[in-house]
PDB file of N, CA and C in Angstrom:
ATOM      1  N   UNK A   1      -2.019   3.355 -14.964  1.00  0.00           N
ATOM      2  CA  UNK A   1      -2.384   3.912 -13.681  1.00  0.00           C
ATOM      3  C   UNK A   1      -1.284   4.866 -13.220  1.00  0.00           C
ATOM      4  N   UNK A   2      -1.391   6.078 -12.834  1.00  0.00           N
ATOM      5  CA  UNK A   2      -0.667   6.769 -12.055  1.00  0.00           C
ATOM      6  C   UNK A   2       0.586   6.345 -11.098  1.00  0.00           C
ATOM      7  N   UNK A   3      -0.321   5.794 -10.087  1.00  0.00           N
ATOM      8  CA  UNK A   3       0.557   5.199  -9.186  1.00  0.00           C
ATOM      9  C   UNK A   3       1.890   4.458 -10.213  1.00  0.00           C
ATOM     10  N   UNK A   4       1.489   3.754 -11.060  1.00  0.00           N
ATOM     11  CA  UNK A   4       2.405   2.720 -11.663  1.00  0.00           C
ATOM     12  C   UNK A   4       3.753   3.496 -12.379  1.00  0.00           C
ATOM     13  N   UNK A   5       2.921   4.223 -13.260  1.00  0.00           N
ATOM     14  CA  UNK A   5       3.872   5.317 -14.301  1.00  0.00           C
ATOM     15  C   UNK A   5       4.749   5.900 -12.633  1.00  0.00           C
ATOM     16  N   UNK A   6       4.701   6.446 -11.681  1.00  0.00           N
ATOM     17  CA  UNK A   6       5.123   7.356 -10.532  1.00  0.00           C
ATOM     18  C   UNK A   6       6.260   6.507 -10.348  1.00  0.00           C
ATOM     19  N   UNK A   7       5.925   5.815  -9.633  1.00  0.00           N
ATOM     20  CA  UNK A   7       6.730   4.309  -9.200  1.00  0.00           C
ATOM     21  C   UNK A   7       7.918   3.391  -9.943  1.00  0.00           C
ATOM     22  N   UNK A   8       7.281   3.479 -11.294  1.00  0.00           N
ATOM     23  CA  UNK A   8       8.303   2.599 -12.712  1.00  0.00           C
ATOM     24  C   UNK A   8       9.180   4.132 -12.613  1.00  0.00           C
ATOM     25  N   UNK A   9       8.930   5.152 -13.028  1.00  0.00           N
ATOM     26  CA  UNK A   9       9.973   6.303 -12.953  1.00  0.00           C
ATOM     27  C   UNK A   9      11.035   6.511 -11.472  1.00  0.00           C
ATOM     28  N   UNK A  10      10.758   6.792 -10.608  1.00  0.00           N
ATOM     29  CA  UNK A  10      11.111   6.915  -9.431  1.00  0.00           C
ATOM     30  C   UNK A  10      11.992   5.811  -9.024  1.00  0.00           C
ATOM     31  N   UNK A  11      11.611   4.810  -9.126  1.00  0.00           N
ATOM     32  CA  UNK A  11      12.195   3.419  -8.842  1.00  0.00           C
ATOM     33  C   UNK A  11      12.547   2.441  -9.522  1.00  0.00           C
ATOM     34  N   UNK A  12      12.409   2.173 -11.139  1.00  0.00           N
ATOM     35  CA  UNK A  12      12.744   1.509 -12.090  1.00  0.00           C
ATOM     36  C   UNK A  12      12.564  -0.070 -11.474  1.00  0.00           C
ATOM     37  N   UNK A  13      11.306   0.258 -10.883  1.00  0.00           N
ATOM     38  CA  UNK A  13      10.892  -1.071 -10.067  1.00  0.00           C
ATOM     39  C   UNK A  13       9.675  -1.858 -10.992  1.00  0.00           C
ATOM     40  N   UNK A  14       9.471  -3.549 -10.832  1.00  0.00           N
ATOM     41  CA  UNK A  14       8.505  -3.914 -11.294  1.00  0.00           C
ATOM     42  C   UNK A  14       7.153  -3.456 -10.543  1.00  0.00           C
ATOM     43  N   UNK A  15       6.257  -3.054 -11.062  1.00  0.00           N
ATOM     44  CA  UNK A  15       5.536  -2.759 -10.477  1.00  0.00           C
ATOM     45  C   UNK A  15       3.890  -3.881 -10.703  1.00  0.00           C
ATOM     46  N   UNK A  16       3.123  -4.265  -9.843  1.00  0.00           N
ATOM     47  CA  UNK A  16       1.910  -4.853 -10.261  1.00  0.00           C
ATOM     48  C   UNK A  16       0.894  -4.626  -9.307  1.00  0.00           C
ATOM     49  N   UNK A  17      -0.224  -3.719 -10.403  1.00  0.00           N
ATOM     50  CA  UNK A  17      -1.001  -3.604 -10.229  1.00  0.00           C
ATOM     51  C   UNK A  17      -2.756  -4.730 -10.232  1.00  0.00           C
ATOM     52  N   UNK A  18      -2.882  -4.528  -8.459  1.00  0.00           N
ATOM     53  CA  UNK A  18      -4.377  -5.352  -8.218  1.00  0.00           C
ATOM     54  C   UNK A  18      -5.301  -4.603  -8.394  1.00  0.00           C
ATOM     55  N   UNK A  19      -6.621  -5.257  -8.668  1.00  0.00           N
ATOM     56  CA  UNK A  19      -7.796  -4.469  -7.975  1.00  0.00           C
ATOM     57  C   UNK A  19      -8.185  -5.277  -6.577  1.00  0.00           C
ATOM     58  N   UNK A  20      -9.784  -4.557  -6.001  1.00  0.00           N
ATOM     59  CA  UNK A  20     -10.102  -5.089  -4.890  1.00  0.00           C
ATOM     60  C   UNK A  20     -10.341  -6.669  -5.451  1.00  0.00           C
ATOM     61  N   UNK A  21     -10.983  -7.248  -6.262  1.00  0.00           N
ATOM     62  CA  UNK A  21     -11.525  -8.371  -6.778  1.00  0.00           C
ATOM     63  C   UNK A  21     -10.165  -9.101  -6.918  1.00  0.00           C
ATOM     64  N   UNK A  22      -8.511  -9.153  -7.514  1.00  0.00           N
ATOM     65  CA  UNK A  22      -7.660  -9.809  -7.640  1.00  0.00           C
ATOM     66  C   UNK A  22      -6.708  -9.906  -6.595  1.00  0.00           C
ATOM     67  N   UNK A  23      -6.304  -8.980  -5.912  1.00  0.00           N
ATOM     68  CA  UNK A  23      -5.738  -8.358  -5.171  1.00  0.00           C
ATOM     69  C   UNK A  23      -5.086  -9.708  -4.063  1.00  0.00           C
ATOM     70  N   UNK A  24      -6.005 -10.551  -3.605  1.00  0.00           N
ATOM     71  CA  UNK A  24      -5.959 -11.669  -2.853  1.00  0.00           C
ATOM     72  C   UNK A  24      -4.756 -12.833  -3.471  1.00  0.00           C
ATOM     73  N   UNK A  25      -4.802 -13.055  -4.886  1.00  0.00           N
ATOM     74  CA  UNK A  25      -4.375 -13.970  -5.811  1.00  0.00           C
ATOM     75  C   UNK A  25      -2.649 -13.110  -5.725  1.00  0.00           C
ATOM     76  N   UNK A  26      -2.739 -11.818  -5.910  1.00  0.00           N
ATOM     77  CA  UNK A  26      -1.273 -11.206  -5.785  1.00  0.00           C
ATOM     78  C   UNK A  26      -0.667 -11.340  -4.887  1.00  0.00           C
ATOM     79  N   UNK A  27      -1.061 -10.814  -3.926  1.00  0.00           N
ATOM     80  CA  UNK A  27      -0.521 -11.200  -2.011  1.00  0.00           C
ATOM     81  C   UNK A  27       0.116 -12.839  -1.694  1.00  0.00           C
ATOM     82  N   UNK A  28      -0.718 -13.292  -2.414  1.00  0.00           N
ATOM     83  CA  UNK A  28      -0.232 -15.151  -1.861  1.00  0.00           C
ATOM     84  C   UNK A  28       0.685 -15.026  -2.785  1.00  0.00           C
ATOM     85  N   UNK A  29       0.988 -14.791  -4.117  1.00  0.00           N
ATOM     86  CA  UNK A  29       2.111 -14.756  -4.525  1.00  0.00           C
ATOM     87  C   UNK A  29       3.519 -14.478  -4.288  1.00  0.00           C
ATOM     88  N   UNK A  30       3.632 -13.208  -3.453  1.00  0.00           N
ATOM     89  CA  UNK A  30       4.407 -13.038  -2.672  1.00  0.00           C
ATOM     90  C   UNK A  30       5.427 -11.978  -3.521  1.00  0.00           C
ATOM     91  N   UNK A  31       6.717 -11.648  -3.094  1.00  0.00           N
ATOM     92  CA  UNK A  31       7.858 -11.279  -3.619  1.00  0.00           C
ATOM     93  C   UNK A  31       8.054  -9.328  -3.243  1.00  0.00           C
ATOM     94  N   UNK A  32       6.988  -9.124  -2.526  1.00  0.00           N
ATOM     95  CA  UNK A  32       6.515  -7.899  -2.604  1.00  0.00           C
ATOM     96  C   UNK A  32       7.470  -6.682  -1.678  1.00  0.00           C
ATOM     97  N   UNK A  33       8.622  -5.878  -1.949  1.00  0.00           N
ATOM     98  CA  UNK A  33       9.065  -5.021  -0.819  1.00  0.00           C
ATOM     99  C   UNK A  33       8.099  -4.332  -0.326  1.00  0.00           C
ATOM    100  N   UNK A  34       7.333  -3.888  -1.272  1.00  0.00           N
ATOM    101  CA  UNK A  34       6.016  -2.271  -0.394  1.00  0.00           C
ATOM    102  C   UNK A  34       4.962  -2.838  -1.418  1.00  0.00           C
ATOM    103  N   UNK A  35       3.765  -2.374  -0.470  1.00  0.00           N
ATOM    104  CA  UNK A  35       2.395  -2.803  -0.825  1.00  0.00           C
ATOM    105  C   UNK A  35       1.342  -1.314  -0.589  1.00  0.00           C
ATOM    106  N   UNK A  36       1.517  -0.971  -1.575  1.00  0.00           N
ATOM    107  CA  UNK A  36       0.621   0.363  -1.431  1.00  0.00           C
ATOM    108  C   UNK A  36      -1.264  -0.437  -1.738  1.00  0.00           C
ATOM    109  N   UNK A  37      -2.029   0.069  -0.818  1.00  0.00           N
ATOM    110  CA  UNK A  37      -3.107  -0.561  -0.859  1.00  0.00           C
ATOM    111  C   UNK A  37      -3.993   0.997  -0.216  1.00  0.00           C
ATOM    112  N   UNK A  38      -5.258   0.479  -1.178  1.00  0.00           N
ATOM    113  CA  UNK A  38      -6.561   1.648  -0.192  1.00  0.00           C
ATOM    114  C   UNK A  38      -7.004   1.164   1.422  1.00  0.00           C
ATOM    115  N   UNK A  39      -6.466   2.294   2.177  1.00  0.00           N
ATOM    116  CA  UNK A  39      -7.303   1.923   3.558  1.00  0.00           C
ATOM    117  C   UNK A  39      -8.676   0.910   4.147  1.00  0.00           C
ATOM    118  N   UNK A  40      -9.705   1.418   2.624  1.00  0.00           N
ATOM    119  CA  UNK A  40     -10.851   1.413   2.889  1.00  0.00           C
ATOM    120  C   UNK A  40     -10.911  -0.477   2.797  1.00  0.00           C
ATOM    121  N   UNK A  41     -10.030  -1.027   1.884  1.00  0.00           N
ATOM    122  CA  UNK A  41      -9.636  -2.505   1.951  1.00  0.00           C
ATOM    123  C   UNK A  41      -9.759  -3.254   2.965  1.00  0.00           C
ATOM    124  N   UNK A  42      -9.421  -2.006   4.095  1.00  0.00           N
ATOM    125  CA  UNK A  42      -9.309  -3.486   5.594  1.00  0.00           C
ATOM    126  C   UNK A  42     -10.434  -2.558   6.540  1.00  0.00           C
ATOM    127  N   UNK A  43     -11.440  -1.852   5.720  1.00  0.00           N
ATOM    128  CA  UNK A  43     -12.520  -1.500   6.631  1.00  0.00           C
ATOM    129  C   UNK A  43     -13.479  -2.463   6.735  1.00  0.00           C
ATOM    130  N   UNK A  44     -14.344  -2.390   7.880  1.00  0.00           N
ATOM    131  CA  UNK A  44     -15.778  -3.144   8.115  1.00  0.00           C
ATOM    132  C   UNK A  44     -15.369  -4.513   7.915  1.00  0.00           C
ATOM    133  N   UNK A  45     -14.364  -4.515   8.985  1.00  0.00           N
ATOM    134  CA  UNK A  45     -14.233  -6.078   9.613  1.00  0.00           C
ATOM    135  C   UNK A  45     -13.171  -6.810   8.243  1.00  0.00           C
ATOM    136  N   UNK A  46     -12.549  -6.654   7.413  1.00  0.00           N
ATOM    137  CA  UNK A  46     -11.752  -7.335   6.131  1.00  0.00           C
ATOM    138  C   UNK A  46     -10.783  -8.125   7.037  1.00  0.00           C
ATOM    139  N   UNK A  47     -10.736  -8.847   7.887  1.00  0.00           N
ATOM    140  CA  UNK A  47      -9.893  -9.897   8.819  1.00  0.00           C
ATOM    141  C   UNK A  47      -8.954 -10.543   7.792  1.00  0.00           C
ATOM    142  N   UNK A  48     -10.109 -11.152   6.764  1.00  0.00           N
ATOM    143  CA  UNK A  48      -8.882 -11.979   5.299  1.00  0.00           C
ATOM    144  C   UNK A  48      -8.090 -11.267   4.610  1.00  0.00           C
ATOM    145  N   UNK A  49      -8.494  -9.562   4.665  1.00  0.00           N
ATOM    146  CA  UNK A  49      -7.595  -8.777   3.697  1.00  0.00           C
ATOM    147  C   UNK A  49      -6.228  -8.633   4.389  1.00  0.00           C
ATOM    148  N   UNK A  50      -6.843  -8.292   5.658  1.00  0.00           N
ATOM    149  CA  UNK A  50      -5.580  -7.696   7.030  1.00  0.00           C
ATOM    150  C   UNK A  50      -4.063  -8.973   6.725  1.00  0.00           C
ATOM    151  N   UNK A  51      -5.044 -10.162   7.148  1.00  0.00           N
ATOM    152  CA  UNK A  51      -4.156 -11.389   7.397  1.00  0.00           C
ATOM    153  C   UNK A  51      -3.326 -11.275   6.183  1.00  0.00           C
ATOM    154  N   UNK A  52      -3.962 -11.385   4.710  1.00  0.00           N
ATOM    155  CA  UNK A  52      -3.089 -11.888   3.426  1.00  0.00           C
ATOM    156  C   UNK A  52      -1.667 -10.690   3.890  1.00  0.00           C
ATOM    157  N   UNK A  53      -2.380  -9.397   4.426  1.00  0.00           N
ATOM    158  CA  UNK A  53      -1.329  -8.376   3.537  1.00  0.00           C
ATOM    159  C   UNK A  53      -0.521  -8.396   4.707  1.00  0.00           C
ATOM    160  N   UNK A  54      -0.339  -9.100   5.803  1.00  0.00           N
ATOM    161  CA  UNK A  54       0.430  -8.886   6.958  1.00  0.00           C
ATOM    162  C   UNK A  54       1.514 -10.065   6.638  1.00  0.00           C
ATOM    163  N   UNK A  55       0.506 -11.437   6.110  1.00  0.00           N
ATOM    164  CA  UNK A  55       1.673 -12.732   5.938  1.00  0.00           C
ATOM    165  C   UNK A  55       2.767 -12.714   4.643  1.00  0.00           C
ATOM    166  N   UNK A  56       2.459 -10.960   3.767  1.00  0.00           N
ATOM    167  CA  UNK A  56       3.285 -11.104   2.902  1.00  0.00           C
ATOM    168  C   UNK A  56       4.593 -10.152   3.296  1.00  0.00           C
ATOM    169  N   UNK A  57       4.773  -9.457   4.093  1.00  0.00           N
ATOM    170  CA  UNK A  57       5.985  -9.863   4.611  1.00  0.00           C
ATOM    171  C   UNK A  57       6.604  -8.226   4.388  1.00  0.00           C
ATOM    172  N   UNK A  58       5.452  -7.300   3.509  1.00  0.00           N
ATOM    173  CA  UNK A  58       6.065  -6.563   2.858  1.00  0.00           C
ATOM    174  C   UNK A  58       6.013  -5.335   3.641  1.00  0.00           C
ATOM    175  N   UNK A  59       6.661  -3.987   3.475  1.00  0.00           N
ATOM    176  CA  UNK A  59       6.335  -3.157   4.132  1.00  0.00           C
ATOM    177  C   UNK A  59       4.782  -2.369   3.351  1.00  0.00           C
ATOM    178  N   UNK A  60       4.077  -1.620   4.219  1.00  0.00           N
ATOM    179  CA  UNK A  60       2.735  -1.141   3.376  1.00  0.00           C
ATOM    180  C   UNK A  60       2.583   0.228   3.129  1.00  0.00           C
ATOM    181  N   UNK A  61       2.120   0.725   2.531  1.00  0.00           N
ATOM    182  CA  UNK A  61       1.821   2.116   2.258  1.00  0.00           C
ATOM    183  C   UNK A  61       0.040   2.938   1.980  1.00  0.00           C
ATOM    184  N   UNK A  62      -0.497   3.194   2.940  1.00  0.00           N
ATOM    185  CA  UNK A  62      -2.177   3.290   2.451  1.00  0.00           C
ATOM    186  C   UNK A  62      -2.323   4.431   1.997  1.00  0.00           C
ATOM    187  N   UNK A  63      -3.310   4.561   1.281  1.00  0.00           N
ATOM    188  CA  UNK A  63      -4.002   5.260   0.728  1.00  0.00           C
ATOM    189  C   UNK A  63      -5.355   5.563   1.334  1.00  0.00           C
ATOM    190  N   UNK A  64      -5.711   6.841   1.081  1.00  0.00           N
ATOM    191  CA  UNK A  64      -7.336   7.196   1.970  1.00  0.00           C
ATOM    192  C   UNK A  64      -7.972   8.509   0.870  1.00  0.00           C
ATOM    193  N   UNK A  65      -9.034   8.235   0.967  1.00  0.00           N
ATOM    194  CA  UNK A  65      -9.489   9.877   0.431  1.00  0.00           C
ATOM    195  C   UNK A  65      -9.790  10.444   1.888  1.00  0.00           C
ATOM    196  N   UNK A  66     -10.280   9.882   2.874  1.00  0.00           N
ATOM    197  CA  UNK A  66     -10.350  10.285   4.923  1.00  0.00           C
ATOM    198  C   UNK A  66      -9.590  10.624   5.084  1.00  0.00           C
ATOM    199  N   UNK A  67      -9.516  12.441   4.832  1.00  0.00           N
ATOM    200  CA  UNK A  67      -8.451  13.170   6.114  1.00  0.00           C
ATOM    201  C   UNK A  67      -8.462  12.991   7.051  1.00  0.00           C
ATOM    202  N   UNK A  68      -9.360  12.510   7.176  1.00  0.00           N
ATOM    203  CA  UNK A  68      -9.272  12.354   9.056  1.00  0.00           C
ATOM    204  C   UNK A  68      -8.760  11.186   9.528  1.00  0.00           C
ATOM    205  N   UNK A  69      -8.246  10.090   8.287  1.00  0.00           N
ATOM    206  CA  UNK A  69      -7.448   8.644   9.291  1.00  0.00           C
ATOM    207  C   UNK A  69      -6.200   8.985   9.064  1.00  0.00           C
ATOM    208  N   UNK A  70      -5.374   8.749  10.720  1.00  0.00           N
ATOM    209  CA  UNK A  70      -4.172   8.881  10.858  1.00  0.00           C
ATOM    210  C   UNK A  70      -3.451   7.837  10.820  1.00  0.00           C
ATOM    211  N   UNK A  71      -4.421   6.545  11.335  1.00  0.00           N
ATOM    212  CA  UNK A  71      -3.471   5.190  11.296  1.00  0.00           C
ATOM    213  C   UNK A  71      -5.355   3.718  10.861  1.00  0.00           C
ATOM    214  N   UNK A  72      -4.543   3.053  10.691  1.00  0.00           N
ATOM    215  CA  UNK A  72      -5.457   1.971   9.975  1.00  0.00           C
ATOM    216  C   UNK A  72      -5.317   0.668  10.934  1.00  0.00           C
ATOM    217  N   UNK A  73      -6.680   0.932  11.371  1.00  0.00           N
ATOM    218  CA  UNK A  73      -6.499  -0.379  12.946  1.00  0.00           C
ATOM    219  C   UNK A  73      -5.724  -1.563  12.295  1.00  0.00           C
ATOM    220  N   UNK A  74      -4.950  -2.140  13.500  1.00  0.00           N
ATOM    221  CA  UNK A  74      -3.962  -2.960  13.446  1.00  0.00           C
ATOM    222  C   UNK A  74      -2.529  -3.083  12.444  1.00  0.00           C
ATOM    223  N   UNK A  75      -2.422  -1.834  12.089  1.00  0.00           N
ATOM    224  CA  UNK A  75      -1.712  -1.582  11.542  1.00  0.00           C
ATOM    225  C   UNK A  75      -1.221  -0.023  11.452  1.00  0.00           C
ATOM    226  N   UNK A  76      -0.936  -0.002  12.954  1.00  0.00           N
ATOM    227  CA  UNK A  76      -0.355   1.520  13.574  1.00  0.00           C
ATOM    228  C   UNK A  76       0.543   1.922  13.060  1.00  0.00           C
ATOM    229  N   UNK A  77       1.439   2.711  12.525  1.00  0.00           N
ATOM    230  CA  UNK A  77       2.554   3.181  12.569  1.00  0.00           C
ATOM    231  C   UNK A  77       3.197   2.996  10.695  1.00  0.00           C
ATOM    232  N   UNK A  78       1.908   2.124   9.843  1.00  0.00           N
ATOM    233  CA  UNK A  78       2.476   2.773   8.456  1.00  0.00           C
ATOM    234  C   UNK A  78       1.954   3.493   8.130  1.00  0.00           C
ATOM    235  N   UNK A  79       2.277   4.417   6.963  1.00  0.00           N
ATOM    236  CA  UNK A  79       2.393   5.597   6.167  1.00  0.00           C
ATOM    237  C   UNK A  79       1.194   5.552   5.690  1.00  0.00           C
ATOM    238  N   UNK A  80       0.376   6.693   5.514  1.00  0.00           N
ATOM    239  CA  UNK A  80      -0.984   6.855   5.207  1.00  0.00           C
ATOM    240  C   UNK A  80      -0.986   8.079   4.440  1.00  0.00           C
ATOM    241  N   UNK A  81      -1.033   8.265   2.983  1.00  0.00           N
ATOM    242  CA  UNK A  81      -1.166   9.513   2.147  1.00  0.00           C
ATOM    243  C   UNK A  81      -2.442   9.577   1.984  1.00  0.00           C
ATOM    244  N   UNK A  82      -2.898  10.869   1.451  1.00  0.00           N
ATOM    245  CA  UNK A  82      -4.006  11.139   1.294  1.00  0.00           C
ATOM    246  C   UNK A  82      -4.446  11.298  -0.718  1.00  0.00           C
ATOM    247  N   UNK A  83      -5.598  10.664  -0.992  1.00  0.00           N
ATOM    248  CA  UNK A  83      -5.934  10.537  -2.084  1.00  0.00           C
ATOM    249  C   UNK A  83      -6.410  11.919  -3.077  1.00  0.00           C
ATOM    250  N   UNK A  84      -6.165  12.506  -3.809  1.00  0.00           N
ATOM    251  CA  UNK A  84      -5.170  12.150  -4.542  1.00  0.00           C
ATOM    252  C   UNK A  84      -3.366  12.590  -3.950  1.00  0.00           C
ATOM    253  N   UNK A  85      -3.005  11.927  -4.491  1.00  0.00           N
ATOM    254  CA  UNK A  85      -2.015  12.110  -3.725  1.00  0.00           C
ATOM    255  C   UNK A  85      -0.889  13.074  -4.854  1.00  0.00           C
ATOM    256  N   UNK A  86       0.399  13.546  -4.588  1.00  0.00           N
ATOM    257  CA  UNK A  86       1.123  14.023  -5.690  1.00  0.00           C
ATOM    258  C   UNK A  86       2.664  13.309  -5.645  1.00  0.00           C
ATOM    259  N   UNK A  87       3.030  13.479  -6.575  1.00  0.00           N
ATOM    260  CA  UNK A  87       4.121  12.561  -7.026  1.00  0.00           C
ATOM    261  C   UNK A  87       5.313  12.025  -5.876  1.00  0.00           C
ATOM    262  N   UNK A  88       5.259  13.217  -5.035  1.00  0.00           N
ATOM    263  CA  UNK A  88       6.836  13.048  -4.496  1.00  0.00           C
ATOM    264  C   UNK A  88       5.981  12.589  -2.847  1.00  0.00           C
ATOM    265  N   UNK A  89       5.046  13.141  -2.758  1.00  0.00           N
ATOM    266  CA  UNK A  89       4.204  11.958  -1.290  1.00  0.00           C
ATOM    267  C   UNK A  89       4.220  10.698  -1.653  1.00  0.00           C
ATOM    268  N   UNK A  90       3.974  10.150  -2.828  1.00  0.00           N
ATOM    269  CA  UNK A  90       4.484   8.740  -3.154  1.00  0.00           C
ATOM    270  C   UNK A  90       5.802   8.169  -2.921  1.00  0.00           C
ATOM    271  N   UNK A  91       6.052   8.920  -3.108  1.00  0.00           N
ATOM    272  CA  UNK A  91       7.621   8.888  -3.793  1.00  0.00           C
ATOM    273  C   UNK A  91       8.971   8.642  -2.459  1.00  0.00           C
ATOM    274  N   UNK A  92       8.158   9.682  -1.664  1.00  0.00           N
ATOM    275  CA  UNK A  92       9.038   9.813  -0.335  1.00  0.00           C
ATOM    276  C   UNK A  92       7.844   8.732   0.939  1.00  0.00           C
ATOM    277  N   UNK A  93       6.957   8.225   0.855  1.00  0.00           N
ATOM    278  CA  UNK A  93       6.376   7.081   1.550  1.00  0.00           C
ATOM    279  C   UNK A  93       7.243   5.878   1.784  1.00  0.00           C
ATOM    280  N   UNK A  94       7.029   5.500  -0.024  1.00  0.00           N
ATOM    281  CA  UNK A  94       7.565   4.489  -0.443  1.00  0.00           C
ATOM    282  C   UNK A  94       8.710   4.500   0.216  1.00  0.00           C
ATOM    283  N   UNK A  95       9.841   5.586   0.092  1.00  0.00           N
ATOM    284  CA  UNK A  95      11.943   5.332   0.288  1.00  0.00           C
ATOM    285  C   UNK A  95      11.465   5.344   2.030  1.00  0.00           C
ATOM    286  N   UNK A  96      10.748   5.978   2.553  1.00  0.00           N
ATOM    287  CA  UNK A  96      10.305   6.047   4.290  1.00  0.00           C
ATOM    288  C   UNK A  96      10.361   4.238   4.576  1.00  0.00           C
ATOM    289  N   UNK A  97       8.885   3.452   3.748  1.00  0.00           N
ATOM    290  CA  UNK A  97       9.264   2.286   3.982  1.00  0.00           C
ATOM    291  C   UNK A  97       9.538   1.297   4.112  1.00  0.00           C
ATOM    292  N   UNK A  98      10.835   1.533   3.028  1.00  0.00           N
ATOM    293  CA  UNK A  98      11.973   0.776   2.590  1.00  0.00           C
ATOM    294  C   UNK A  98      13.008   1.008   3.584  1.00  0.00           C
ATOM    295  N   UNK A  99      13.435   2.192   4.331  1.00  0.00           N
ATOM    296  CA  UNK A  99      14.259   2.416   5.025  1.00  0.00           C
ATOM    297  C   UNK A  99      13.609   1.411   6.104  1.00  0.00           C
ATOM    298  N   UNK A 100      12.675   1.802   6.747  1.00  0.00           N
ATOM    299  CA  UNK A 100      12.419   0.668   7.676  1.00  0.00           C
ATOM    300  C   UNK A 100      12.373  -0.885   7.713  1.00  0.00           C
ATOM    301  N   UNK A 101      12.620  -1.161   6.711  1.00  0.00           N
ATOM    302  CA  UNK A 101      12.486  -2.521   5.923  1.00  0.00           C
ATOM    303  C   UNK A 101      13.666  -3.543   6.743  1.00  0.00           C
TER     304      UNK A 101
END
């Protein structure tokens, strides 16, 4: 995956990749600094998605193909790139928030 190869270069970080279907099983696991996830995850009511990814502690990073979302209800004020995205919008999200960390 993109994201992964971006990320393992940039950051020589472990990286693990969910889908929507596993994604739940990763979160309770825990250990996570940044959680890059699709917006569309905590659309049309996802209350269980919101909760897992809030009790893990991590900072988040969304993803959208919607130019038009600026922030992702209940979760004002993280970083929202737009899909596809290019290397260094990843790149500079991610160090954004970690600094806030």
């Amino acid at each position: 995956m993109e994201a992964e190869r971006i990320l393992q270069e940039a950051f020589g970080c472990e990286v693990e990749i969910a889908t929507p279907y596993n994604y739940p099983l990763a979160l309770d696991k825990g250990g996570f600094a940044v959680i890059v996830i699709d917006a569309s995850l905590l659309a049309d009511g996802q209350g269980e998605a919101a909760r897992r990814i809030e009790n893990a502690g991590a900072m988040i990073v969304f993803t959208t193909l919607d130019a038009e979302l600026k922030a992702v209800p209940g979760f004002e004020g993280f970083a929202i790139i737009q899909k596809p995205f290019r290397e260094g919008q990843l790149v500079r999200a991610i160090e954004e928030a970690i600094a806030l960390n």
